[in-house]
N, C-alpha and C. Protein backbone atom coordinates (compact mmCIF):
# COMPACT_ATOMS: atom_id res chain seq x y z
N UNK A 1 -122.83 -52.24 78.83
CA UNK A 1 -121.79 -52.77 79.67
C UNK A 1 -122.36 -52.98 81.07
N UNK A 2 -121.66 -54.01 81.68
CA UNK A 2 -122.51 -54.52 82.63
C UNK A 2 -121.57 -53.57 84.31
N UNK A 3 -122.09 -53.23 84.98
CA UNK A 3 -122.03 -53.06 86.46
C UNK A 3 -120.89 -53.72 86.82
N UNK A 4 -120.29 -54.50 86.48
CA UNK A 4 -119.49 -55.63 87.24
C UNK A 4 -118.56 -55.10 86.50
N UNK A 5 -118.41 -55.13 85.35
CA UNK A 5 -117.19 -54.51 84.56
C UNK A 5 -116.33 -53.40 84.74
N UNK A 6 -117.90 -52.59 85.06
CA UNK A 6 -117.33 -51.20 85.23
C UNK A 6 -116.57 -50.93 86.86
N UNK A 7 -117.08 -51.60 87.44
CA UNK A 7 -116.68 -51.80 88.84
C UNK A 7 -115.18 -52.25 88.57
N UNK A 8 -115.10 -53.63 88.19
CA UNK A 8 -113.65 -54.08 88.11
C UNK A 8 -113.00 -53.52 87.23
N UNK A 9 -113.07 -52.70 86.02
CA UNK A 9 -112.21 -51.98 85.78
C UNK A 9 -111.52 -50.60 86.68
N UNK A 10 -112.82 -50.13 87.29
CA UNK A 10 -113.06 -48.91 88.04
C UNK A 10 -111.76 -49.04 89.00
N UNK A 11 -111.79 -50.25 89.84
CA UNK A 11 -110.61 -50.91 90.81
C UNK A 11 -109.84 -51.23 90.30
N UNK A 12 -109.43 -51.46 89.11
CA UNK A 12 -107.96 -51.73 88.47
C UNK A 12 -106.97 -50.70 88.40
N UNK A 13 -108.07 -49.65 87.77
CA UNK A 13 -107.31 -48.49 87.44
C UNK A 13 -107.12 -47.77 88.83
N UNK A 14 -107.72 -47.74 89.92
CA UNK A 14 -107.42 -47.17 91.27
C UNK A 14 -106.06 -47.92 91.83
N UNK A 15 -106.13 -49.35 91.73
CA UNK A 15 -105.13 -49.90 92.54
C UNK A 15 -103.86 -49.51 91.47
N UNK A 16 -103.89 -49.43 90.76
CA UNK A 16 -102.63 -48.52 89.43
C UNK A 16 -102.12 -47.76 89.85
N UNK A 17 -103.21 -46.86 90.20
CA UNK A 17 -102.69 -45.61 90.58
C UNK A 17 -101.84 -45.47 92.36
N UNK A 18 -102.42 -46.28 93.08
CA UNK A 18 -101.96 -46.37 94.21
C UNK A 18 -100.45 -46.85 93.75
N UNK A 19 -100.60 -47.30 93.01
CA UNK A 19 -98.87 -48.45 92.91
C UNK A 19 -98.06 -47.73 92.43
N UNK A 20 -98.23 -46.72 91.49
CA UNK A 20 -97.57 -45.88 90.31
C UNK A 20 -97.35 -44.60 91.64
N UNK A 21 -98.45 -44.33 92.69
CA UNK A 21 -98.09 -43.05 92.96
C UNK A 21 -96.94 -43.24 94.03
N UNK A 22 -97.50 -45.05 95.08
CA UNK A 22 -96.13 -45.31 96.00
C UNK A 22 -94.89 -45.40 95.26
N UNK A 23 -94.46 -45.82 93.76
CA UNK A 23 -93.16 -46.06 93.01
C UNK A 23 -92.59 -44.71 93.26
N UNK A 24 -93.75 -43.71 92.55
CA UNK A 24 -93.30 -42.08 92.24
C UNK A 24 -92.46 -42.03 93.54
N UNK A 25 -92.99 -41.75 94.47
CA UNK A 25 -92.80 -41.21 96.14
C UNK A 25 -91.43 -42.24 96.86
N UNK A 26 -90.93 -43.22 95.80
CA UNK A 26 -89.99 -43.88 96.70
C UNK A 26 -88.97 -43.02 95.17
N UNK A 27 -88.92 -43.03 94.41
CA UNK A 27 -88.35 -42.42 93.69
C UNK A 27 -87.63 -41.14 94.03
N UNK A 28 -88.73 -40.44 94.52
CA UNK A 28 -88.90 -39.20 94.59
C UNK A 28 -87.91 -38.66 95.97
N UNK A 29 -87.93 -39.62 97.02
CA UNK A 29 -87.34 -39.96 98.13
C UNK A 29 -86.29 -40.13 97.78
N UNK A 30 -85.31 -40.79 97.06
CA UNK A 30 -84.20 -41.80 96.92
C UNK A 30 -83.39 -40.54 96.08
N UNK A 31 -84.11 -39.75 94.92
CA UNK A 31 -83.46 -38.29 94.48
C UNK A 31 -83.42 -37.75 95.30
N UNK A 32 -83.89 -37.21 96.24
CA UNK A 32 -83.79 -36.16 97.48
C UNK A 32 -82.66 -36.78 98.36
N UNK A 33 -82.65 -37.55 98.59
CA UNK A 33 -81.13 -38.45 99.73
C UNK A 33 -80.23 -38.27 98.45
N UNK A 34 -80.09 -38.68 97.35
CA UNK A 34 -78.82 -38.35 96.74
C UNK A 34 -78.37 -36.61 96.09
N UNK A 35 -79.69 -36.07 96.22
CA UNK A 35 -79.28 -35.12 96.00
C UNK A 35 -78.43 -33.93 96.72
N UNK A 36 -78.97 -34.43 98.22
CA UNK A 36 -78.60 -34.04 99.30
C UNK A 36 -77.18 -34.52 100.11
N UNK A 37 -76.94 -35.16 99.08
CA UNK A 37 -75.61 -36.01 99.08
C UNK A 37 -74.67 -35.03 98.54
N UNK A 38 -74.85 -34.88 96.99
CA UNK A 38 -74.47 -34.30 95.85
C UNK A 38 -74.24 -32.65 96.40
N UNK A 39 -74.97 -31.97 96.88
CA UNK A 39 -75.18 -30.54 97.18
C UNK A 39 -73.79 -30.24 98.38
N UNK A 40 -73.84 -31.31 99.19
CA UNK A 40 -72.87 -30.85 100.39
C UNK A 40 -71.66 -31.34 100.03
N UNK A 41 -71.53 -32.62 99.06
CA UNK A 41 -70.06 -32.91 98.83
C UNK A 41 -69.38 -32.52 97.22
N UNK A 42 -70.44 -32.17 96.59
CA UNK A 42 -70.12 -31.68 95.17
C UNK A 42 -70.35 -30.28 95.37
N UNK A 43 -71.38 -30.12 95.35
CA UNK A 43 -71.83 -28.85 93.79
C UNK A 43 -71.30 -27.49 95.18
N UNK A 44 -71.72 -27.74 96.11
CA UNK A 44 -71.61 -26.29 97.51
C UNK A 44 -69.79 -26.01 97.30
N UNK A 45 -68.79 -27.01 97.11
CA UNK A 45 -67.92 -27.14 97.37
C UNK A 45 -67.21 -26.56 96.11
N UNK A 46 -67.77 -27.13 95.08
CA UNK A 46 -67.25 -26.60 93.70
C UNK A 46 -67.34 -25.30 93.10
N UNK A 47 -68.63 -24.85 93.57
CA UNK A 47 -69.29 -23.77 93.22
C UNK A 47 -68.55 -22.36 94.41
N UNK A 48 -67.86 -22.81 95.01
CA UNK A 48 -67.02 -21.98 96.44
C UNK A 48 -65.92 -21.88 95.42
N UNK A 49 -65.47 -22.76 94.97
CA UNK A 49 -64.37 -22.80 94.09
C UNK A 49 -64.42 -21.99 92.84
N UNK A 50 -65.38 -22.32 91.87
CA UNK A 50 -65.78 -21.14 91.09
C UNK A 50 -65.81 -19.59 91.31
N UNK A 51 -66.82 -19.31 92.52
CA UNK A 51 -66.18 -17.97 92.92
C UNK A 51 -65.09 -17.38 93.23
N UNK A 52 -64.19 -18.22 93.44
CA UNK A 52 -63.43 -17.69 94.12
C UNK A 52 -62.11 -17.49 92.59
N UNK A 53 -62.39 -18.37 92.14
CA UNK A 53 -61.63 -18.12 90.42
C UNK A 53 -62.16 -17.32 90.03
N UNK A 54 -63.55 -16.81 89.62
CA UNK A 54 -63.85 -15.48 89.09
C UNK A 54 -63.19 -14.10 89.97
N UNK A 55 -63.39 -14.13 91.33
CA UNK A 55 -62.90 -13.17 92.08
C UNK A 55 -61.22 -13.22 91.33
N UNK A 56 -60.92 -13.85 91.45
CA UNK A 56 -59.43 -13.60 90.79
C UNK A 56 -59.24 -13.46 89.81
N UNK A 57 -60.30 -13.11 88.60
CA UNK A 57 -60.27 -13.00 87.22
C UNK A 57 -61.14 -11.75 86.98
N UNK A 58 -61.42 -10.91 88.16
CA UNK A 58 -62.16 -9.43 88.48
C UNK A 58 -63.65 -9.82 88.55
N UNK A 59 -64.09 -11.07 88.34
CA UNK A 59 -65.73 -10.88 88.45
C UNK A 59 -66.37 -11.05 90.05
N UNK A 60 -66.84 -10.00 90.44
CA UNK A 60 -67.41 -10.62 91.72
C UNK A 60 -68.70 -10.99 91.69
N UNK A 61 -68.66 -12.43 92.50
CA UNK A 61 -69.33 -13.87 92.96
C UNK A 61 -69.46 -13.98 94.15
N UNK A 62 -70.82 -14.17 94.57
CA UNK A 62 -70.61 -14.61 95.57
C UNK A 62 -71.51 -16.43 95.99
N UNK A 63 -71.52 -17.05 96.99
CA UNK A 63 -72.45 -18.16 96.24
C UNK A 63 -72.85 -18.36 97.70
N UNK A 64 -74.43 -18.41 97.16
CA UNK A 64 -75.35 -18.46 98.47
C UNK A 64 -75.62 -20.05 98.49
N UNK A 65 -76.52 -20.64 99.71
CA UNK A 65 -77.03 -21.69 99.86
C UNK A 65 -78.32 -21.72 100.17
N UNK A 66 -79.47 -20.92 99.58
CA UNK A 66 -80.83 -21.24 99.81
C UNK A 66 -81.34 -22.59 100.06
N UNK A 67 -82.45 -22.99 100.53
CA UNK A 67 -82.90 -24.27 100.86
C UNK A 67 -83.13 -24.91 99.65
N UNK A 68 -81.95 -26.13 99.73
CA UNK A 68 -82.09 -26.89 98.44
C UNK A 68 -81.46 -26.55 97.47
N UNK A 69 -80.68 -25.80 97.23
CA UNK A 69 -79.95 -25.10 95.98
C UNK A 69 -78.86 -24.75 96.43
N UNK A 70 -78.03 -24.23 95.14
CA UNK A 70 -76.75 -23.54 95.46
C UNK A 70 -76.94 -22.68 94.46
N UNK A 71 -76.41 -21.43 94.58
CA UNK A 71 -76.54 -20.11 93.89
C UNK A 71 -75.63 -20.03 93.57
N UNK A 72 -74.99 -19.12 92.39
CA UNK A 72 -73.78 -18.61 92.50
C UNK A 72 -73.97 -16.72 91.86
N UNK A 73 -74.03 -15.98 92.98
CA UNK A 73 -74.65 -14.71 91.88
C UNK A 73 -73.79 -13.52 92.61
N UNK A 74 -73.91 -12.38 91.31
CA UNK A 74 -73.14 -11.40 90.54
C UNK A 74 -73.13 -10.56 92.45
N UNK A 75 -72.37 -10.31 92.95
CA UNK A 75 -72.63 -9.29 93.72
C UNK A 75 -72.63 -7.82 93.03
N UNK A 76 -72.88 -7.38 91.85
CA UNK A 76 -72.91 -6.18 91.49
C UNK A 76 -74.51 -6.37 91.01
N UNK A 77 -74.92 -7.54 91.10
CA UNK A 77 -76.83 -7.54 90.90
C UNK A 77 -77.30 -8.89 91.45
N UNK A 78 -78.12 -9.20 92.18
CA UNK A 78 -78.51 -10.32 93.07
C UNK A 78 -79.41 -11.03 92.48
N UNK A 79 -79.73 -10.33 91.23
CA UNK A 79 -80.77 -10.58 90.05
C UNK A 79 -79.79 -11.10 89.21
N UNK A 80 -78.57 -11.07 89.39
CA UNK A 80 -77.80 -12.27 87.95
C UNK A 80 -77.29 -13.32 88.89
N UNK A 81 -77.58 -14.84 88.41
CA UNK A 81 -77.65 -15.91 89.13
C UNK A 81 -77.53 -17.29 88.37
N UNK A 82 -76.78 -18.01 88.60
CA UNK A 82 -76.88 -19.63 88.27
C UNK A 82 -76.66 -20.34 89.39
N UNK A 83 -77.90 -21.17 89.17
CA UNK A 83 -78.37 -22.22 90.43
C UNK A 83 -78.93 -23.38 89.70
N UNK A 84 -78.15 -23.87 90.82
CA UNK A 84 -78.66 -25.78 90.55
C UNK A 84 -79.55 -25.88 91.70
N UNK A 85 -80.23 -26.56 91.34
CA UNK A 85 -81.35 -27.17 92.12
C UNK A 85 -82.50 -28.57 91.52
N UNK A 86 -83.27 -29.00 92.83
CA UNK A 86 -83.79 -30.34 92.30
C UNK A 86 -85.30 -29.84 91.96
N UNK A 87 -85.91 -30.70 90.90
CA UNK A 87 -86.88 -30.28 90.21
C UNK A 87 -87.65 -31.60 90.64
N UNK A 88 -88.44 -31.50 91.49
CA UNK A 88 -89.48 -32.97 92.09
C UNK A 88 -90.25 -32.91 90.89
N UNK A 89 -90.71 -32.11 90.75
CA UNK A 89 -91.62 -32.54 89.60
C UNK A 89 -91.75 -33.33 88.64
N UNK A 90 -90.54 -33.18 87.94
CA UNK A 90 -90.65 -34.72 87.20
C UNK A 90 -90.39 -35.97 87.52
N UNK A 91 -90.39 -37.13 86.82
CA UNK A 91 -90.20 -38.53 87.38
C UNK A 91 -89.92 -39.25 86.07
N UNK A 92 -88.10 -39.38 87.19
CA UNK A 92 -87.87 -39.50 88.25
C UNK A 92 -87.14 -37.56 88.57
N UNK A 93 -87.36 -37.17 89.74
CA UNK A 93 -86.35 -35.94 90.21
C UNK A 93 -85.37 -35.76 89.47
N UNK A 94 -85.06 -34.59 88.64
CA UNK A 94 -83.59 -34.09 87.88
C UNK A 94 -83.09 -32.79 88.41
N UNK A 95 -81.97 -33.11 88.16
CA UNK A 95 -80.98 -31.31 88.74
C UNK A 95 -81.77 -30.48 87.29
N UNK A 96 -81.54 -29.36 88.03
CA UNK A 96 -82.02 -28.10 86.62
C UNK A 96 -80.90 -27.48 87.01
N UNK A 97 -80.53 -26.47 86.15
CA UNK A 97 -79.51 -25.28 86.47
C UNK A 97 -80.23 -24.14 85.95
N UNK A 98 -80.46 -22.98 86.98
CA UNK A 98 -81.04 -22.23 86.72
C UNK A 98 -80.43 -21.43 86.35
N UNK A 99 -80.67 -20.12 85.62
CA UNK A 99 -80.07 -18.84 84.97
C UNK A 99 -81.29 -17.46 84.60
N UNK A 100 -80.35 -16.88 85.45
CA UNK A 100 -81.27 -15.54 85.61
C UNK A 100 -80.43 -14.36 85.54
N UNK A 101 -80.35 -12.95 84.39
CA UNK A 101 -79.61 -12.26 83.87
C UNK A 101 -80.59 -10.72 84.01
N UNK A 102 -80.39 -9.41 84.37
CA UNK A 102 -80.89 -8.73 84.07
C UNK A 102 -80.73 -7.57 83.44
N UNK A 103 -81.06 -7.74 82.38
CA UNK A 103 -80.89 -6.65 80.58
C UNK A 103 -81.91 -5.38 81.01
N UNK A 104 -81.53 -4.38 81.59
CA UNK A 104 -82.33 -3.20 81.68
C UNK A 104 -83.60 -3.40 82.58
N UNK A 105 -84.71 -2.89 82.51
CA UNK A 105 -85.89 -3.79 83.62
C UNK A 105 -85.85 -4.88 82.75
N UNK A 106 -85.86 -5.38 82.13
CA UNK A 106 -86.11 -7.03 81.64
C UNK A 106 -85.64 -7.99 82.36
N UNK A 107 -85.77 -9.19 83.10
CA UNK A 107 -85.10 -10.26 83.88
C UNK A 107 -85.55 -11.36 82.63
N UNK A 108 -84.08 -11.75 82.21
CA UNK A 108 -84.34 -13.16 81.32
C UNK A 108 -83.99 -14.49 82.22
N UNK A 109 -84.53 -15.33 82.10
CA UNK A 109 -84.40 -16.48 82.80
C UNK A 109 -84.44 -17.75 81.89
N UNK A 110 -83.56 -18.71 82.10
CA UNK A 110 -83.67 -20.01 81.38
C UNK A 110 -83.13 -21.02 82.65
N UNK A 111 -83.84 -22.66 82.09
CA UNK A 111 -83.65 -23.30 83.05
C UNK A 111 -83.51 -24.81 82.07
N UNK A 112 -82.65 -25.66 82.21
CA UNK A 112 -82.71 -26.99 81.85
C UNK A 112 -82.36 -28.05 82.62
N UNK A 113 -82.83 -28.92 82.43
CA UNK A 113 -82.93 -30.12 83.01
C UNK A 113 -81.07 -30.76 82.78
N UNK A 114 -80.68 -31.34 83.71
CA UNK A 114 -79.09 -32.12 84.03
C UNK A 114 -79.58 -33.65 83.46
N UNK A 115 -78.93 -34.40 82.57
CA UNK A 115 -79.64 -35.63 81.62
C UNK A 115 -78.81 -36.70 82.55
N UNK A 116 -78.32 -36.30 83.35
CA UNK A 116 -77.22 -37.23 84.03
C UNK A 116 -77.87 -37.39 85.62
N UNK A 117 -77.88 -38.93 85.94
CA UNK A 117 -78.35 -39.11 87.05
C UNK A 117 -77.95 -38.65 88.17
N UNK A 118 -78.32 -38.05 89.07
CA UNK A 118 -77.88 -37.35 90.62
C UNK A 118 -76.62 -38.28 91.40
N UNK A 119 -76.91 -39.36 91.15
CA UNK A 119 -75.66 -39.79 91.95
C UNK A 119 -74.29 -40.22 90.75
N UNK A 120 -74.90 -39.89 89.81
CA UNK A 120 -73.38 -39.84 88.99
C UNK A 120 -72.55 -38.27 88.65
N UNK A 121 -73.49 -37.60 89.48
CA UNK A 121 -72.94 -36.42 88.52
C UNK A 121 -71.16 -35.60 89.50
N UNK A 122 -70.81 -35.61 88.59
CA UNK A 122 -68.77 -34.99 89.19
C UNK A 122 -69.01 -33.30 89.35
N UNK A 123 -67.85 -33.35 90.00
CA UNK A 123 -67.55 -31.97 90.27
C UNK A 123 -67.30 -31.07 89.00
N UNK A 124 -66.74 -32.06 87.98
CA UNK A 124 -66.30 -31.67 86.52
C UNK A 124 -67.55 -31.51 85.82
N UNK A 125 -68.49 -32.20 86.21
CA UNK A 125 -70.13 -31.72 85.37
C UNK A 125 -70.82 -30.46 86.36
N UNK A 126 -70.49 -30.25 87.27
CA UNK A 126 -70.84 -28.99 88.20
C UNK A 126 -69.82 -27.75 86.94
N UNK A 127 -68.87 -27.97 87.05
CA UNK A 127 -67.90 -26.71 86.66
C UNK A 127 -68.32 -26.63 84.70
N UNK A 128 -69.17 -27.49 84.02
CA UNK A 128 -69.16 -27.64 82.77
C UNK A 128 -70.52 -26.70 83.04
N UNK A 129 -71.58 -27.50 83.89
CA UNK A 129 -72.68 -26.11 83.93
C UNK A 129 -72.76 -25.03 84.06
N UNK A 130 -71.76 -24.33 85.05
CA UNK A 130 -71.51 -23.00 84.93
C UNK A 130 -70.59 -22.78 83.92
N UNK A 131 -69.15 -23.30 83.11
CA UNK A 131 -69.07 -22.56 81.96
C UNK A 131 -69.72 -22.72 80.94
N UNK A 132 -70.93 -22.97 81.08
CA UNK A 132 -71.85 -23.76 79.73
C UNK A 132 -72.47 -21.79 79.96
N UNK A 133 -72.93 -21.35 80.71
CA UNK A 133 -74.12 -20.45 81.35
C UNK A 133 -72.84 -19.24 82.10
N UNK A 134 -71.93 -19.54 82.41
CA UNK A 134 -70.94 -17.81 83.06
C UNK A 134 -71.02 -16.55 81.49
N UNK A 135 -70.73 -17.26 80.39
CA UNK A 135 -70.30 -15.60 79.51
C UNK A 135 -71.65 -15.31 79.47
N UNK A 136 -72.80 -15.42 79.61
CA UNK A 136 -74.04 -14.70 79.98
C UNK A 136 -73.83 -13.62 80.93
N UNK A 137 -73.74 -14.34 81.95
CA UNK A 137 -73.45 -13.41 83.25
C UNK A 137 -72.61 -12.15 83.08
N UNK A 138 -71.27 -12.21 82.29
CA UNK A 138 -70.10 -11.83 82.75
C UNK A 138 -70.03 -10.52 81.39
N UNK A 139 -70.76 -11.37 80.32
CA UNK A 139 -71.07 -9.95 79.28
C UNK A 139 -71.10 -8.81 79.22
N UNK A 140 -70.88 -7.71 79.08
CA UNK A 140 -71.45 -6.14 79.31
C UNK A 140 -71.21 -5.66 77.60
């Protein structure tokens, strides 16, 4: 194979990658503005709401706002927790809902990906994730 080939392939596949990595990064951008959308007018708001229904159903909740997330966890263990949050990593950016339970020293944790795009997602798909993931929590 000749020099010239390898060259112009060599630059094909570079300028690819430049193009694929600016797409990623406007992507990646455009989830973060809607997610940041989603967090202050959905999920912070809903998830206030949730606690405050468990508090009236004896479970105490309390729901934090770490950077980028919303928590919602056990005040009788700070180690039992469901949180939404954005997962850059993939592409394009998806909500995960996190879940973290602790069974004796054991901490179990599970996490899945939200199949529903960030700017479609309702207050009613906020409240379906936590009762998808609360009788974990709430078990004894």
């Amino acid at each position: 194979m000749e020099v010239s080939e390898v060259r112009r392939r060599l630059r094909t596949a570079i300028d690819q990658a430049r193009r694929d990595s600016s797409l990623r990064r406007e992507r990646a951008d455009a989830a973060s503005r809607a997610y940041d959308q989603f967090l202050e007018q959905v999920a912070v708001p809903t998830f206030q709401t949730i606690a405050n229904v468990l508090v009236a159903e004896g479970h105490r909740f309390a729901v934090f706002t770490p950077a980028g997330s919303v928590r919602l966890a056990s005040e009788r263990s700070g180690e039992d927790f469901i949180e939404l949050a954005l997962d850059p990593s993939q592409d394009p950016p998806v909500v995960v809902v996190r879940m973290s339970r602790g069974r004796g020293r054991r901490q179990l944790t599970s996490e899945r990906s939200v199949t529903t795009a960030i700017s479609s997602l309702t207050d009613s798909d906020v409240v379906q994730m936590v009762v998808d993931e609360i009788p974990k929590l709430v078990e004894r």
